[in-house]
PDB file of N, CA and C in Angstrom:
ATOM      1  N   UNK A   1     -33.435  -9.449 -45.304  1.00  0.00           N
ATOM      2  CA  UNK A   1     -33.229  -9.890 -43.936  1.00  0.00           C
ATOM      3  C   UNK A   1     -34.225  -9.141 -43.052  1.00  0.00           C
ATOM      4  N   UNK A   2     -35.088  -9.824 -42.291  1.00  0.00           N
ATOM      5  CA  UNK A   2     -36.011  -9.083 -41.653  1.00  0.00           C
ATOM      6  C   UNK A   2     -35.400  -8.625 -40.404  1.00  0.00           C
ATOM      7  N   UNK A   3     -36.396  -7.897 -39.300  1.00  0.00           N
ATOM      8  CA  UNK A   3     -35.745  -7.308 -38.441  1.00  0.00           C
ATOM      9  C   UNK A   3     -34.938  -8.308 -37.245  1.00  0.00           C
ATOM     10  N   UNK A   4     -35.342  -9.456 -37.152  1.00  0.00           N
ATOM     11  CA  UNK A   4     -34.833 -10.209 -35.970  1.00  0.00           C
ATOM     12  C   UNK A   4     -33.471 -10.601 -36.422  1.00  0.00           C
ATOM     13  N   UNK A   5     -33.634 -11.133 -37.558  1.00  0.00           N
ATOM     14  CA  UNK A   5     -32.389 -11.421 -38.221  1.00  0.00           C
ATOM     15  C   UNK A   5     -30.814 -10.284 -37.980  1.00  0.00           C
ATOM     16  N   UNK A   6     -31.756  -9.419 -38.155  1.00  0.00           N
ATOM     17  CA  UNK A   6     -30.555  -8.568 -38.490  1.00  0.00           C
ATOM     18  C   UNK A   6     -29.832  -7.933 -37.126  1.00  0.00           C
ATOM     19  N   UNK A   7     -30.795  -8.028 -35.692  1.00  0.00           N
ATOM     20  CA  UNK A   7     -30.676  -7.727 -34.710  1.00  0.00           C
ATOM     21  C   UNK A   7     -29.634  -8.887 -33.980  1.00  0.00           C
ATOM     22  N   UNK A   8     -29.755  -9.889 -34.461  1.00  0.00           N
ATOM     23  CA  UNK A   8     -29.222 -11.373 -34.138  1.00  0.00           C
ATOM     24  C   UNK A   8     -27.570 -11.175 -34.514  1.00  0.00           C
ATOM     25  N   UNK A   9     -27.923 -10.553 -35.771  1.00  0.00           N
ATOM     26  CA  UNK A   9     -26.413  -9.692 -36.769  1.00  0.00           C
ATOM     27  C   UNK A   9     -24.744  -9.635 -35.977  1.00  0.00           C
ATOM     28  N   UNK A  10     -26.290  -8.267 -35.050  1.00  0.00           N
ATOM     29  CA  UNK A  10     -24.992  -7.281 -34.459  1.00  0.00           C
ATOM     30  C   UNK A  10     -25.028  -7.335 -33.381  1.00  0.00           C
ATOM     31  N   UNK A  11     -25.448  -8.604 -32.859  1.00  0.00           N
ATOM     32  CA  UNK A  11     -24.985  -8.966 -31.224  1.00  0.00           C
ATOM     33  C   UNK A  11     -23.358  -9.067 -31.202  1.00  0.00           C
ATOM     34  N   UNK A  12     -22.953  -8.457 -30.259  1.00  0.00           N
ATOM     35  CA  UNK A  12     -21.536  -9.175 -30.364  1.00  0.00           C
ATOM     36  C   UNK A  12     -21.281 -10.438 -29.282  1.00  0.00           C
ATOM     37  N   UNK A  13     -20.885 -11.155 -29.609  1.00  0.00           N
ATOM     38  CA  UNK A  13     -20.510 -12.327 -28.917  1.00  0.00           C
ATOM     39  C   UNK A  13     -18.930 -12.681 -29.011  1.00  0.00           C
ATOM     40  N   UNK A  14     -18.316 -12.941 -27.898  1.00  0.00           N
ATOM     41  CA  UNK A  14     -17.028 -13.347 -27.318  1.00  0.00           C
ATOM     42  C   UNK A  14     -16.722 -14.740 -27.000  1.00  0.00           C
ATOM     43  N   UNK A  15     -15.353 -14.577 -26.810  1.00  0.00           N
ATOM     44  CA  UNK A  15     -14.935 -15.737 -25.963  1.00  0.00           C
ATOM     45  C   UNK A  15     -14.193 -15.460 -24.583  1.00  0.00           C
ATOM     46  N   UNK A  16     -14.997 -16.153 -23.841  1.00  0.00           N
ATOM     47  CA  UNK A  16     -14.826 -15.558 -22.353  1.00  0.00           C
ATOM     48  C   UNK A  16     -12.886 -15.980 -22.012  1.00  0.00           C
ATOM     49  N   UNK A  17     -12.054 -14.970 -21.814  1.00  0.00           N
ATOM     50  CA  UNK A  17     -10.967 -15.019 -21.591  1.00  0.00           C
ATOM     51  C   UNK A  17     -10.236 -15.912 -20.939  1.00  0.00           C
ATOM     52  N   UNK A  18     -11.175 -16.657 -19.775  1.00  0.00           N
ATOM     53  CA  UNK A  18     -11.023 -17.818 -18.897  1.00  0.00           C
ATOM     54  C   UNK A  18     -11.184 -18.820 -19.538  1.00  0.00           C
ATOM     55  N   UNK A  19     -12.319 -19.000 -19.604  1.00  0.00           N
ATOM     56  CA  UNK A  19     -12.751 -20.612 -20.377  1.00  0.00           C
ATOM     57  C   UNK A  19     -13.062 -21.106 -21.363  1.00  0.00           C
ATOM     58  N   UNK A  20     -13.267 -19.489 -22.467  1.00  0.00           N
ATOM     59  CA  UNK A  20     -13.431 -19.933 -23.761  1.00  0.00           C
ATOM     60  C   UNK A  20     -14.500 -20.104 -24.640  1.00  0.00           C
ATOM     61  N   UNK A  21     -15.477 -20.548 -23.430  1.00  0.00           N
ATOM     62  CA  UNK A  21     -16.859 -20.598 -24.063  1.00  0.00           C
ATOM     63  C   UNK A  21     -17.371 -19.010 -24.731  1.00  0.00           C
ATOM     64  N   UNK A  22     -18.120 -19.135 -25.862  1.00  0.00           N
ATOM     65  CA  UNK A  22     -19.102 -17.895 -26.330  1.00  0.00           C
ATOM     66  C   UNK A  22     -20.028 -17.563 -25.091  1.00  0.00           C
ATOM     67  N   UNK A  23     -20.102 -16.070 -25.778  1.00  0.00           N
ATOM     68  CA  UNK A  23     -20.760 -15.477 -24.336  1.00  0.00           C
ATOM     69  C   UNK A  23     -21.234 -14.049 -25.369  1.00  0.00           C
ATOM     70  N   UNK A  24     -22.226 -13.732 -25.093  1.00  0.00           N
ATOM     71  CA  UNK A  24     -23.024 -12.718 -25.363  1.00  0.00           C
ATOM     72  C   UNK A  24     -22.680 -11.061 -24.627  1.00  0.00           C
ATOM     73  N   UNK A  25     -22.020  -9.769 -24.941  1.00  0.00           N
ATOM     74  CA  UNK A  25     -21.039  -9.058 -24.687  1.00  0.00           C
ATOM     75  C   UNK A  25     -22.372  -7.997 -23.843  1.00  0.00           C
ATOM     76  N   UNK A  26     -23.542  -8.026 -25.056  1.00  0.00           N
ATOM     77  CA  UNK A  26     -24.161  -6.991 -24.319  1.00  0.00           C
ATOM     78  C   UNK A  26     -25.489  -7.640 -23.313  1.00  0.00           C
ATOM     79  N   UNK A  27     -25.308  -6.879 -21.968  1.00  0.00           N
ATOM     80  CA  UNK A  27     -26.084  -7.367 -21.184  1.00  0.00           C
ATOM     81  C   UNK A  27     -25.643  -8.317 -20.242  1.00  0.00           C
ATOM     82  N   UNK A  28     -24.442  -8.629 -20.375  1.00  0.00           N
ATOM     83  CA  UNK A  28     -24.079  -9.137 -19.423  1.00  0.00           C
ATOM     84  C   UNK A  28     -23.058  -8.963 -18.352  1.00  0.00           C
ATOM     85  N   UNK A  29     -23.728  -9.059 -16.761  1.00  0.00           N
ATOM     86  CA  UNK A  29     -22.585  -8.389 -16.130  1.00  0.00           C
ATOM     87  C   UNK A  29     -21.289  -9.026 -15.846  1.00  0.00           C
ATOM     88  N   UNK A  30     -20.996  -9.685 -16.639  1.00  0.00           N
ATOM     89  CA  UNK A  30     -19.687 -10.465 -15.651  1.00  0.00           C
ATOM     90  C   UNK A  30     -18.654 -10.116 -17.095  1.00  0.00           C
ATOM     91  N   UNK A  31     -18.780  -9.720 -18.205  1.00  0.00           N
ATOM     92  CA  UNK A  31     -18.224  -9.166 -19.401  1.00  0.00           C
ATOM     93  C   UNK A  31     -17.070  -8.271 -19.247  1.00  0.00           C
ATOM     94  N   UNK A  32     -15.712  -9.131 -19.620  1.00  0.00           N
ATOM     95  CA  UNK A  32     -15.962 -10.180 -20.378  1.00  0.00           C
ATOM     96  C   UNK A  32     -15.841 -11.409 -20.504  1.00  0.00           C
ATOM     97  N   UNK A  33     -16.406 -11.564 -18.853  1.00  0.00           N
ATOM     98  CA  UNK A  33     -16.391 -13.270 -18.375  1.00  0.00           C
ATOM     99  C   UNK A  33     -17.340 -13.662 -19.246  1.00  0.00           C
ATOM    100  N   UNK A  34     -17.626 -15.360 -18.687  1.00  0.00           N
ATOM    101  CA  UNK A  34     -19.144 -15.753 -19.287  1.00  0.00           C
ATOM    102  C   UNK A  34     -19.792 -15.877 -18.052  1.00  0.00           C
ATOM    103  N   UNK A  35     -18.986 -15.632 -17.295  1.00  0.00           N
ATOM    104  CA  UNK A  35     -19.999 -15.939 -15.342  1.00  0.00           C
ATOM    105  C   UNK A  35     -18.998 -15.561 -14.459  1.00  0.00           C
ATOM    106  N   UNK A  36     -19.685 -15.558 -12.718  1.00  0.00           N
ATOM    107  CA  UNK A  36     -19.416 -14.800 -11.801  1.00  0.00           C
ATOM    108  C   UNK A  36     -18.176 -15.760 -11.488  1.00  0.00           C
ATOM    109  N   UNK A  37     -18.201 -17.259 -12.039  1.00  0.00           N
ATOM    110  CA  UNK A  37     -16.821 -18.496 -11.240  1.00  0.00           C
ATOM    111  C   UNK A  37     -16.052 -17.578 -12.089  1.00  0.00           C
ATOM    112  N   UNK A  38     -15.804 -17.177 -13.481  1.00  0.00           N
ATOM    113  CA  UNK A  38     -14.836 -17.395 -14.458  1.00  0.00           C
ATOM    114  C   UNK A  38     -13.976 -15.933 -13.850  1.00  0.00           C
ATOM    115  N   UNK A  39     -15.084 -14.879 -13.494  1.00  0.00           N
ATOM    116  CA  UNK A  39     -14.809 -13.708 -13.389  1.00  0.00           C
ATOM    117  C   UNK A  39     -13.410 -13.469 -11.962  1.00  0.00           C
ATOM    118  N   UNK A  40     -14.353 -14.659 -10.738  1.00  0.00           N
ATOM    119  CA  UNK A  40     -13.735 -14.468  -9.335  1.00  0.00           C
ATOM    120  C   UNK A  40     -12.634 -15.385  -9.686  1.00  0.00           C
ATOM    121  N   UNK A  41     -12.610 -16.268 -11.329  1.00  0.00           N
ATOM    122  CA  UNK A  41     -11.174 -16.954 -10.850  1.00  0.00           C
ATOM    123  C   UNK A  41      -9.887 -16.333 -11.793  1.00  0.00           C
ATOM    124  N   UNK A  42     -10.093 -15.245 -12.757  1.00  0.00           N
ATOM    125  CA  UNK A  42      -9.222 -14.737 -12.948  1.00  0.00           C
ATOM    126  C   UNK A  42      -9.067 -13.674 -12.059  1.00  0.00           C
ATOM    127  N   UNK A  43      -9.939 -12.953 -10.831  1.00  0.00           N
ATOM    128  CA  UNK A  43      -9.261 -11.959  -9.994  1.00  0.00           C
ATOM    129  C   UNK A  43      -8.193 -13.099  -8.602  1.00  0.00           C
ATOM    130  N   UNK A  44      -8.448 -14.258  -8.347  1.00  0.00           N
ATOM    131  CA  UNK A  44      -7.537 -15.258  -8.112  1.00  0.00           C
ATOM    132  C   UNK A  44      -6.389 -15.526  -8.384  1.00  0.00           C
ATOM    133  N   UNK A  45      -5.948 -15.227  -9.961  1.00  0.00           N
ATOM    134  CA  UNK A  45      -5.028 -15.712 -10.730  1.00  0.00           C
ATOM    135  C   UNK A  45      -4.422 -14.083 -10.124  1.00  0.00           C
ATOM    136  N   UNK A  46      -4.915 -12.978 -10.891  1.00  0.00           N
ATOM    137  CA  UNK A  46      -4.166 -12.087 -10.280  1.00  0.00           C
ATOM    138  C   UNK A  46      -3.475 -12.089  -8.909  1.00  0.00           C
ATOM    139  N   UNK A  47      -4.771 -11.964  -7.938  1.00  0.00           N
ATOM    140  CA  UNK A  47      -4.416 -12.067  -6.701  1.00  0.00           C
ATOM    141  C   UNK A  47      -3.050 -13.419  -6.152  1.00  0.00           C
ATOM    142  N   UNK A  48      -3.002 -14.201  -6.837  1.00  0.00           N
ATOM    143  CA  UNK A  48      -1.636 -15.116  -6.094  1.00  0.00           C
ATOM    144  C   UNK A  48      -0.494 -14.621  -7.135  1.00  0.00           C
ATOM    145  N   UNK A  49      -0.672 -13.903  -7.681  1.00  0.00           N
ATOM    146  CA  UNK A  49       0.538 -13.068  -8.916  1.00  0.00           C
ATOM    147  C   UNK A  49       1.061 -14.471  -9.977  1.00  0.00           C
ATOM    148  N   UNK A  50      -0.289 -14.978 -10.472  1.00  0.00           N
ATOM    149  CA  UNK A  50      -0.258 -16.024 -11.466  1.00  0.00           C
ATOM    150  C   UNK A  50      -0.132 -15.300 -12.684  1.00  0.00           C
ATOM    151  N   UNK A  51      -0.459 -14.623 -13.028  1.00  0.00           N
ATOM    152  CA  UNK A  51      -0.799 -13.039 -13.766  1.00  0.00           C
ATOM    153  C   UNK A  51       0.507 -12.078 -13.475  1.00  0.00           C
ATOM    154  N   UNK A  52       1.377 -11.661 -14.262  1.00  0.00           N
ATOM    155  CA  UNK A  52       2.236 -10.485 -14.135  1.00  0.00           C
ATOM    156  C   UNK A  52       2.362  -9.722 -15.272  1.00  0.00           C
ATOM    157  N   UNK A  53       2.637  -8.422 -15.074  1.00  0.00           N
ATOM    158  CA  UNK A  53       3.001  -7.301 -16.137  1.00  0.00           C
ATOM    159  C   UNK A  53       4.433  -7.274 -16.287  1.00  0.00           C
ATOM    160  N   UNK A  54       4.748  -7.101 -17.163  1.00  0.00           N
ATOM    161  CA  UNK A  54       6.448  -7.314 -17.052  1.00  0.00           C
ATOM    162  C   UNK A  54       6.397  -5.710 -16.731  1.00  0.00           C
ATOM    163  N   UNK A  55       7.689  -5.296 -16.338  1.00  0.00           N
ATOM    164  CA  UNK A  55       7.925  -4.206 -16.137  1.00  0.00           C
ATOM    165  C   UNK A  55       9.326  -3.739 -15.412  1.00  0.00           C
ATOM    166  N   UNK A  56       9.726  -3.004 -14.931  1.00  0.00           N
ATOM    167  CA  UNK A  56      10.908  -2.452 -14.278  1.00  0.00           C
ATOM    168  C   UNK A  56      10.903  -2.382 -12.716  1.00  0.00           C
ATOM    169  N   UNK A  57      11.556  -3.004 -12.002  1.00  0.00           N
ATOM    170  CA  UNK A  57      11.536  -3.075 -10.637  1.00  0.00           C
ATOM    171  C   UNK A  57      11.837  -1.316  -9.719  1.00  0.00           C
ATOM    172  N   UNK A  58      11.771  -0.855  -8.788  1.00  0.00           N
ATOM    173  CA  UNK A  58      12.179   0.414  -8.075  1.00  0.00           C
ATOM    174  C   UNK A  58      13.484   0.281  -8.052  1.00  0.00           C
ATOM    175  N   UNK A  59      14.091  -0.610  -8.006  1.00  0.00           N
ATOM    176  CA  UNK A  59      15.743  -1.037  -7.963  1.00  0.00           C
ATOM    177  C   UNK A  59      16.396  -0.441  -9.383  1.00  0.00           C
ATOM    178  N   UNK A  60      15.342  -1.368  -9.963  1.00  0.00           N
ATOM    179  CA  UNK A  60      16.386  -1.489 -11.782  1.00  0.00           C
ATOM    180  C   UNK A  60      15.626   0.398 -12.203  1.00  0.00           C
ATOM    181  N   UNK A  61      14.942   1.044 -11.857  1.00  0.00           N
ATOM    182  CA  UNK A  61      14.674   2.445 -12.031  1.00  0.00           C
ATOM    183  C   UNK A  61      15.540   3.671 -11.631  1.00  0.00           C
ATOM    184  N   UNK A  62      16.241   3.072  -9.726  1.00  0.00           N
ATOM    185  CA  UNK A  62      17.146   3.637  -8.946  1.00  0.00           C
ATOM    186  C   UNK A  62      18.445   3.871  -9.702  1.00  0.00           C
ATOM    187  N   UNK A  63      18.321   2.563  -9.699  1.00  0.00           N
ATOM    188  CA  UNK A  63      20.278   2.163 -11.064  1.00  0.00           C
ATOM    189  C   UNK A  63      19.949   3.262 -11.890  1.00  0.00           C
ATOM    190  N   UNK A  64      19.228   2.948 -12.371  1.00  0.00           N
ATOM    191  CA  UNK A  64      19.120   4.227 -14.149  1.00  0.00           C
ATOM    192  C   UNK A  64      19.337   5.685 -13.480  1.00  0.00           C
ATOM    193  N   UNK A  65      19.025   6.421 -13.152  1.00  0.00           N
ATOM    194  CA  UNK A  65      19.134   7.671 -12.643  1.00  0.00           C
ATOM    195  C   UNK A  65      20.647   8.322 -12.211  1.00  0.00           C
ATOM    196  N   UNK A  66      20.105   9.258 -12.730  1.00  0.00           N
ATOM    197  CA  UNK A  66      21.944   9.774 -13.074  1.00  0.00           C
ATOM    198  C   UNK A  66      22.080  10.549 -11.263  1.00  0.00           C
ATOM    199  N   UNK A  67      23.009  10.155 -10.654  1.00  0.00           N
ATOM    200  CA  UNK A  67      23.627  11.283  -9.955  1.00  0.00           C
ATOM    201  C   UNK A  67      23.691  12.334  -9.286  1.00  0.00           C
TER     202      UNK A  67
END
């Protein structure tokens, strides 16, 4: 395997979390989008709380605490 080949190897390439398409990991800034739409529309999804962490409310934490 000559040298290009092998450089071609150990690119890593993804699938952009949004849309799916392959996307090239190194060198690119929107990673690990494949672009700046995919990037600003999952901080979107966050931002309208389309996106949640499950977790424990300040309420359901209050309850737990002893006394």
């Amino acid at each position: 395997m000559d040298r290009e080949n092998r450089e071609r190897a150990c690119r890593r390439v993804l699938a952009c979390p949004a849309c799916g398409k392959e996307t090239a990991y190194e060198g690119n800034p929107y990673r690990p989008f494949c672009s700046r739409g995919c990037k600003g529309l999952d901080l979107i999804h966050w931002a309208s709380e389309s996106y949640r962490i499950e977790g424990s409310t300040q309420e359901d934490r209050a309850d737990n605490e002893p006394d």
